[in-house]
Protein backbone atom coordinates (compact mmCIF):
# COMPACT_ATOMS: atom_id res chain seq x y z
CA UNK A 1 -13.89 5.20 -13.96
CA UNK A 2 -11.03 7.26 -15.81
CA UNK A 3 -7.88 4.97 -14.63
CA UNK A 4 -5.94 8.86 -14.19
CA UNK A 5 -8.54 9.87 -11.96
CA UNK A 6 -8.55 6.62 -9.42
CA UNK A 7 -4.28 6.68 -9.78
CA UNK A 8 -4.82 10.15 -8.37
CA UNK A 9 -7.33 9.17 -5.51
CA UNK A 10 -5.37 6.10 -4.57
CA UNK A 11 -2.09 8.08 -4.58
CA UNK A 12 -3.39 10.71 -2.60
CA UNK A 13 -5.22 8.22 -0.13
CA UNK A 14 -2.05 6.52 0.66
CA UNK A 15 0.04 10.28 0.97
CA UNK A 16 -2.55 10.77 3.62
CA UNK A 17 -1.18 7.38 5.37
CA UNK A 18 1.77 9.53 6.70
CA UNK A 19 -0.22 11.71 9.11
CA UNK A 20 -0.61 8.48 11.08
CA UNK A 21 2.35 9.60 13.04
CA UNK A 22 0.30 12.46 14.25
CA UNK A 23 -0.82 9.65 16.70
CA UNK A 24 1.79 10.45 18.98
CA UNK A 25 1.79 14.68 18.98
CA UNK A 26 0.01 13.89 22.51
CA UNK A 27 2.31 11.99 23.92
CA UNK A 28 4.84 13.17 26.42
CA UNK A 29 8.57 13.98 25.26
CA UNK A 30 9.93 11.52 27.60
CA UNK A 31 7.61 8.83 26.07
CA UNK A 32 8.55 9.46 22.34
CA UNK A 33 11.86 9.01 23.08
CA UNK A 34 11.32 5.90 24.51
CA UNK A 35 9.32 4.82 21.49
CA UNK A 36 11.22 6.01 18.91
CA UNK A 37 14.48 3.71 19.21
CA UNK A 38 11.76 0.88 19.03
CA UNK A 39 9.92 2.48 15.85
CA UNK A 40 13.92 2.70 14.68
CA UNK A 41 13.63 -1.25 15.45
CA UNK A 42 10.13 -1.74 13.36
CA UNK A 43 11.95 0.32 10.36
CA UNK A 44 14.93 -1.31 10.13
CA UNK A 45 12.91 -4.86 9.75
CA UNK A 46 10.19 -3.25 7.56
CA UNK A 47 13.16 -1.82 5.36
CA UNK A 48 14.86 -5.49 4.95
CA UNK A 49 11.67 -7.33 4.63
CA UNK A 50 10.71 -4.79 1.56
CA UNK A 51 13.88 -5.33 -0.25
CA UNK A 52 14.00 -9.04 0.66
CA UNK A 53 10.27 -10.06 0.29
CA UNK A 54 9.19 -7.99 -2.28
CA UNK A 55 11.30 -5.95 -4.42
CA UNK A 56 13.62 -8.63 -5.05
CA UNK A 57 11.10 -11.35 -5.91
CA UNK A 58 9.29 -8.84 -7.95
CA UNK A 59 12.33 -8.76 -9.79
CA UNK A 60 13.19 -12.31 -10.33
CA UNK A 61 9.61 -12.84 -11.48
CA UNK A 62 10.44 -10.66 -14.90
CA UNK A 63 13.74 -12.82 -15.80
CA UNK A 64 16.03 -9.87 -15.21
CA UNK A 65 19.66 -10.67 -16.54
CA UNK A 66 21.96 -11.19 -13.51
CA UNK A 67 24.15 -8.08 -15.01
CA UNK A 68 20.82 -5.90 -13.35
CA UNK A 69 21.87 -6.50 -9.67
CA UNK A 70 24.58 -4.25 -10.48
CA UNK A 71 21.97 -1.78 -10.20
CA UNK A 72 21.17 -3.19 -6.52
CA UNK A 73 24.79 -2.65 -5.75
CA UNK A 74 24.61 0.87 -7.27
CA UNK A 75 21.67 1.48 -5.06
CA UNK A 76 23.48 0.45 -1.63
CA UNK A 77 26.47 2.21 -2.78
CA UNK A 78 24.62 5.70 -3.53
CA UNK A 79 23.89 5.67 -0.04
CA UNK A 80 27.09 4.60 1.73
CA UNK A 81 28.62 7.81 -0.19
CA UNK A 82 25.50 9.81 0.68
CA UNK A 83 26.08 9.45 4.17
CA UNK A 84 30.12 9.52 4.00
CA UNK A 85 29.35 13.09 2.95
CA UNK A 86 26.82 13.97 5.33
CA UNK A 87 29.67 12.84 7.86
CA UNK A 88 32.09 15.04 6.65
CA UNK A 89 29.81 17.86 6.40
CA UNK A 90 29.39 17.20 10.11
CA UNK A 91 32.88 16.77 10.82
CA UNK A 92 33.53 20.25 9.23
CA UNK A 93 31.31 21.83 11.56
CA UNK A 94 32.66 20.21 14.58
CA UNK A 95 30.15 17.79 15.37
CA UNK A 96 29.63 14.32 16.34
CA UNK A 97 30.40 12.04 12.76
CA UNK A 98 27.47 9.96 14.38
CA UNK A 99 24.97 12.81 14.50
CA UNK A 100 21.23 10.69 14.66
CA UNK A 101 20.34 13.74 12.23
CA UNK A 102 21.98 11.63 9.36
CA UNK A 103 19.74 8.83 9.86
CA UNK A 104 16.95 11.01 9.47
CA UNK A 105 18.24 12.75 6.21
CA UNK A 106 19.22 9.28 4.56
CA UNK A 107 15.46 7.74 5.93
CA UNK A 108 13.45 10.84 4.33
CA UNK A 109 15.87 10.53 0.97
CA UNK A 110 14.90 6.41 1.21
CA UNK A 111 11.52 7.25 1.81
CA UNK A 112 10.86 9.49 -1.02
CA UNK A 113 12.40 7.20 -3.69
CA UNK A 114 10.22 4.05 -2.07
CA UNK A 115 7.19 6.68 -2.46
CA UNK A 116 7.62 7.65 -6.09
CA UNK A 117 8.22 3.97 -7.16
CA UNK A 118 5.09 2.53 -5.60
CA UNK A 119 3.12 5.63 -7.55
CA UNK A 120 4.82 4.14 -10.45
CA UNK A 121 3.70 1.03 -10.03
CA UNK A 122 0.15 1.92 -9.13
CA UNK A 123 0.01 3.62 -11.78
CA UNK A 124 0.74 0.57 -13.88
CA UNK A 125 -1.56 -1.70 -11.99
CA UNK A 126 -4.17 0.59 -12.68
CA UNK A 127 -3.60 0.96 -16.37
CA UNK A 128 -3.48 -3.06 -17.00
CA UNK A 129 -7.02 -3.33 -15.05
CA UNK A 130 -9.33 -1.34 -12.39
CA UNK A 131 -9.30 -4.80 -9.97
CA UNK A 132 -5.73 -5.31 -10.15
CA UNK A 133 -4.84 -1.47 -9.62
CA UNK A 134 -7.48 -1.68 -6.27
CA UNK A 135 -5.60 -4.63 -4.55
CA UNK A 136 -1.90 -3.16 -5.52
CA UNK A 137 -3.31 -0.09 -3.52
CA UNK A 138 -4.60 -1.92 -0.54
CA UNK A 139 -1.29 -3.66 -0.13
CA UNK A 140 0.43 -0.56 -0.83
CA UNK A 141 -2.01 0.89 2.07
CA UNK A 142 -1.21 -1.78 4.55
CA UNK A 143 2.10 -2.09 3.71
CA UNK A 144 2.29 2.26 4.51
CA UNK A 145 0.45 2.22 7.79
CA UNK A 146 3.64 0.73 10.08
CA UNK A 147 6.30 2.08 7.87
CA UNK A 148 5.20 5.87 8.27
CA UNK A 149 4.78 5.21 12.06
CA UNK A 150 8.56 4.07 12.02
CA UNK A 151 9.52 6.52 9.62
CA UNK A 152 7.94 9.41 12.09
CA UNK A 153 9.81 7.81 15.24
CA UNK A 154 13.07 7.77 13.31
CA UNK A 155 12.47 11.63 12.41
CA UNK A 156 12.04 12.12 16.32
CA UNK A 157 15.07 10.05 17.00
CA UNK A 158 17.15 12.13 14.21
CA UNK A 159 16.17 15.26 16.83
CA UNK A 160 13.12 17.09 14.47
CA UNK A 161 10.18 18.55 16.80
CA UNK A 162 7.06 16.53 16.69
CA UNK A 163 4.98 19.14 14.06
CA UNK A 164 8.32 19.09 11.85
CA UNK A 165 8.94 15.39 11.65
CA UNK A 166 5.39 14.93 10.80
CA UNK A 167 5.38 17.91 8.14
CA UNK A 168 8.40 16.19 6.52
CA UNK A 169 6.75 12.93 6.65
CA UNK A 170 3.94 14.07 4.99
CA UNK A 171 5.84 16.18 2.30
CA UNK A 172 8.08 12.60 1.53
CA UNK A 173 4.99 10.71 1.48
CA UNK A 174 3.57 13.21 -1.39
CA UNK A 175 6.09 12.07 -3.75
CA UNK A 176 3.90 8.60 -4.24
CA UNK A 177 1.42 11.11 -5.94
CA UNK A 178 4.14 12.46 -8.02
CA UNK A 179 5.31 8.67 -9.21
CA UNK A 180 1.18 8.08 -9.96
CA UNK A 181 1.20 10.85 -12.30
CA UNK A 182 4.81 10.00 -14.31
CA UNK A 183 3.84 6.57 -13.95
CA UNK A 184 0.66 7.31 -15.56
CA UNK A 185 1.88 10.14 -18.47
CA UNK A 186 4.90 8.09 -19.51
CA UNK A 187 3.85 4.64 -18.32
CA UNK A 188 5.33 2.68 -21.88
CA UNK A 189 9.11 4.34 -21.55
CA UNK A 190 8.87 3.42 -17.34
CA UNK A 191 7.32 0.39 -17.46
CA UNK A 192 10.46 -1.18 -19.23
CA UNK A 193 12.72 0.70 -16.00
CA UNK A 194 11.08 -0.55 -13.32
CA UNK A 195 13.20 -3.55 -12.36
CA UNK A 196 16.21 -0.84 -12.23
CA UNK A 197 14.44 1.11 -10.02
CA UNK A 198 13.22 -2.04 -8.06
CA UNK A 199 16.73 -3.19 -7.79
CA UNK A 200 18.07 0.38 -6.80
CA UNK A 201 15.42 1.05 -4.20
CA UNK A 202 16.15 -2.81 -2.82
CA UNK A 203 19.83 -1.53 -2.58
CA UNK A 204 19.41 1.46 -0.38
CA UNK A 205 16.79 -0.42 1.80
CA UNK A 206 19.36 -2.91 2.80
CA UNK A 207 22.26 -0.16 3.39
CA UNK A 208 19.93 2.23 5.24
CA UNK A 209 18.41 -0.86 7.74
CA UNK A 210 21.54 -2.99 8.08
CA UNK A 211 24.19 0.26 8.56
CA UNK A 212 22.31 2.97 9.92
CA UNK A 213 19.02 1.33 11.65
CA UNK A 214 20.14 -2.04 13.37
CA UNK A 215 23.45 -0.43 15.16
CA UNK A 216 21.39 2.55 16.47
CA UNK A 217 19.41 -0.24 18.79
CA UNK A 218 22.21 -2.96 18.32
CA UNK A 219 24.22 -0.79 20.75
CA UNK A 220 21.17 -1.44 24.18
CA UNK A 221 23.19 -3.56 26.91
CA UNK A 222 20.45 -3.94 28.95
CA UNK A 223 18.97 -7.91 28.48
CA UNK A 224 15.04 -7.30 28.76
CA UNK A 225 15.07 -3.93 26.56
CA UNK A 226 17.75 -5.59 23.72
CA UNK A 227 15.48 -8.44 23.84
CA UNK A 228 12.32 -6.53 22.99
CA UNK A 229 14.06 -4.03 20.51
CA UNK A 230 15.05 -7.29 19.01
CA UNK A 231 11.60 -9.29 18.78
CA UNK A 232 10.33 -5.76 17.49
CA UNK A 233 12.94 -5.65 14.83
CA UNK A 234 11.57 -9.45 13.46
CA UNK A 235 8.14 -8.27 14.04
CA UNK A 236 8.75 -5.59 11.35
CA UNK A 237 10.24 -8.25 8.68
CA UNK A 238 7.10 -10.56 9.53
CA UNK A 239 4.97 -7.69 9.56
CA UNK A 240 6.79 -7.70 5.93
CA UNK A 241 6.03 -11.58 5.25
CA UNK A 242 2.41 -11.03 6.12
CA UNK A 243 1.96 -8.34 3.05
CA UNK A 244 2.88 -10.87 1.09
CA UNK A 245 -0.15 -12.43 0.73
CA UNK A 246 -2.06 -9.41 -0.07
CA UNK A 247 -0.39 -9.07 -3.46
């Protein structure tokens, strides 16, 4: 089969992934908003287990000069300043600096760029051999499934109407079809790239989970629901550990 053709399926296959949040339109309002500071929980571990457990390793495996995590820091910074602006933006209009919109805004923005580099990368796998390009996309799959649930209970958290946070979902998840196809047309210039964008997508994985994600449910005082926000948070860095052996 035409390795363009099955980049394109696969890509658009996993896009589809992010209409698994439609699994809650039924729910009640009342419920979602009880779920969705847990789903903040699950994203904030699946974030740090990504950049921990596999963008990082991926990295090391290539040799990359220690100069190249300057790129990591680059990618953490980019979104401290992102959301200092958003803040002021929000300041200027007289509303809360905190506004859970931001988290939203910066998870979409995360989102997108984690989207468009694992088209890239499919797009590679898929080029070196059929069989490898088949198990990078099942992993890919798996890896998807929990991490557009979260992202769609973060969405609900940030304040978007159930339809809206799963349109934007979807339209962030679209952007892995996007990476397949650069990955694909100009896969000798990228290919050499990747660890930067590896690195740089590590970077604003750990700033979004550890500064935005883990205060939001950080801040619960009551002992049985912090306890189970917490074991949900390590639940989404071993749900993290577990993809690792699907690689």
């Amino acid at each position: 089969m035409n390795p363009f053709f099955i980049t394109l399926l696969a890509t658009f296959g996993i896009a589809l992934l992010a209409l698994s949040g439609s699994l809650f339109l039924f729910l009640k309002d009342h419920l979602l908003q009880r779920i969705s500071l847990y789903l903040i929980a699950l994203a904030a571990g699946a974030l740090l287990g990504t950049a921990f457990l596999h963008l990082l390793p991926e990295v090391l495996k290539e040799g990359f000069p220690e100069y190249g995590f300057l790129v990591l820091l680059g990618g953490f910074l980019f979104f401290y300043i992102g959301e200092k602006l958003l803040h002021l933006h929000h300041r200027g209009e007289g509303t809360d600096e905190h506004n859970p919109r931001d988290l939203g805004i910066l998870s979409l923005s995360a989102d997108v760029s984690h989207n468009f580099i694992d088209g890239v990368i499919l797009a590679a796998a898929f080029l070196v051999d059929i069989k490898l390009g088949l198990i990078t996309a099942a992993a890919i799959a798996l890896h998807e499934i929990p991490q557009e649930i979260a992202e769609f209970g973060v969405l609900l958290y940030a304040g978007f109407s159930k339809h809206k946070a799963l349109l934007l979902n979807f339209l962030s998840a679209t952007t892995v079809i996007l990476g397949g196809v650069v990955g694909f047309l100009f896969q000798e210039i990228l290919v050499s790239f990747i660890p930067f964008v590896l690195l740089f997508a590590a970077g604003s994985f750990l700033y979004i989970g550890a500064s935005d994600f883990i205060p939001e449910f950080k801040k619960e005082r009551e002992p049985k629901k912090a306890l189970f926000l917490s074991l949900t948070f390590f639940f989404g860095i071993f749900l993290m550990w577990i993809f690792t052996f699907l690689e």
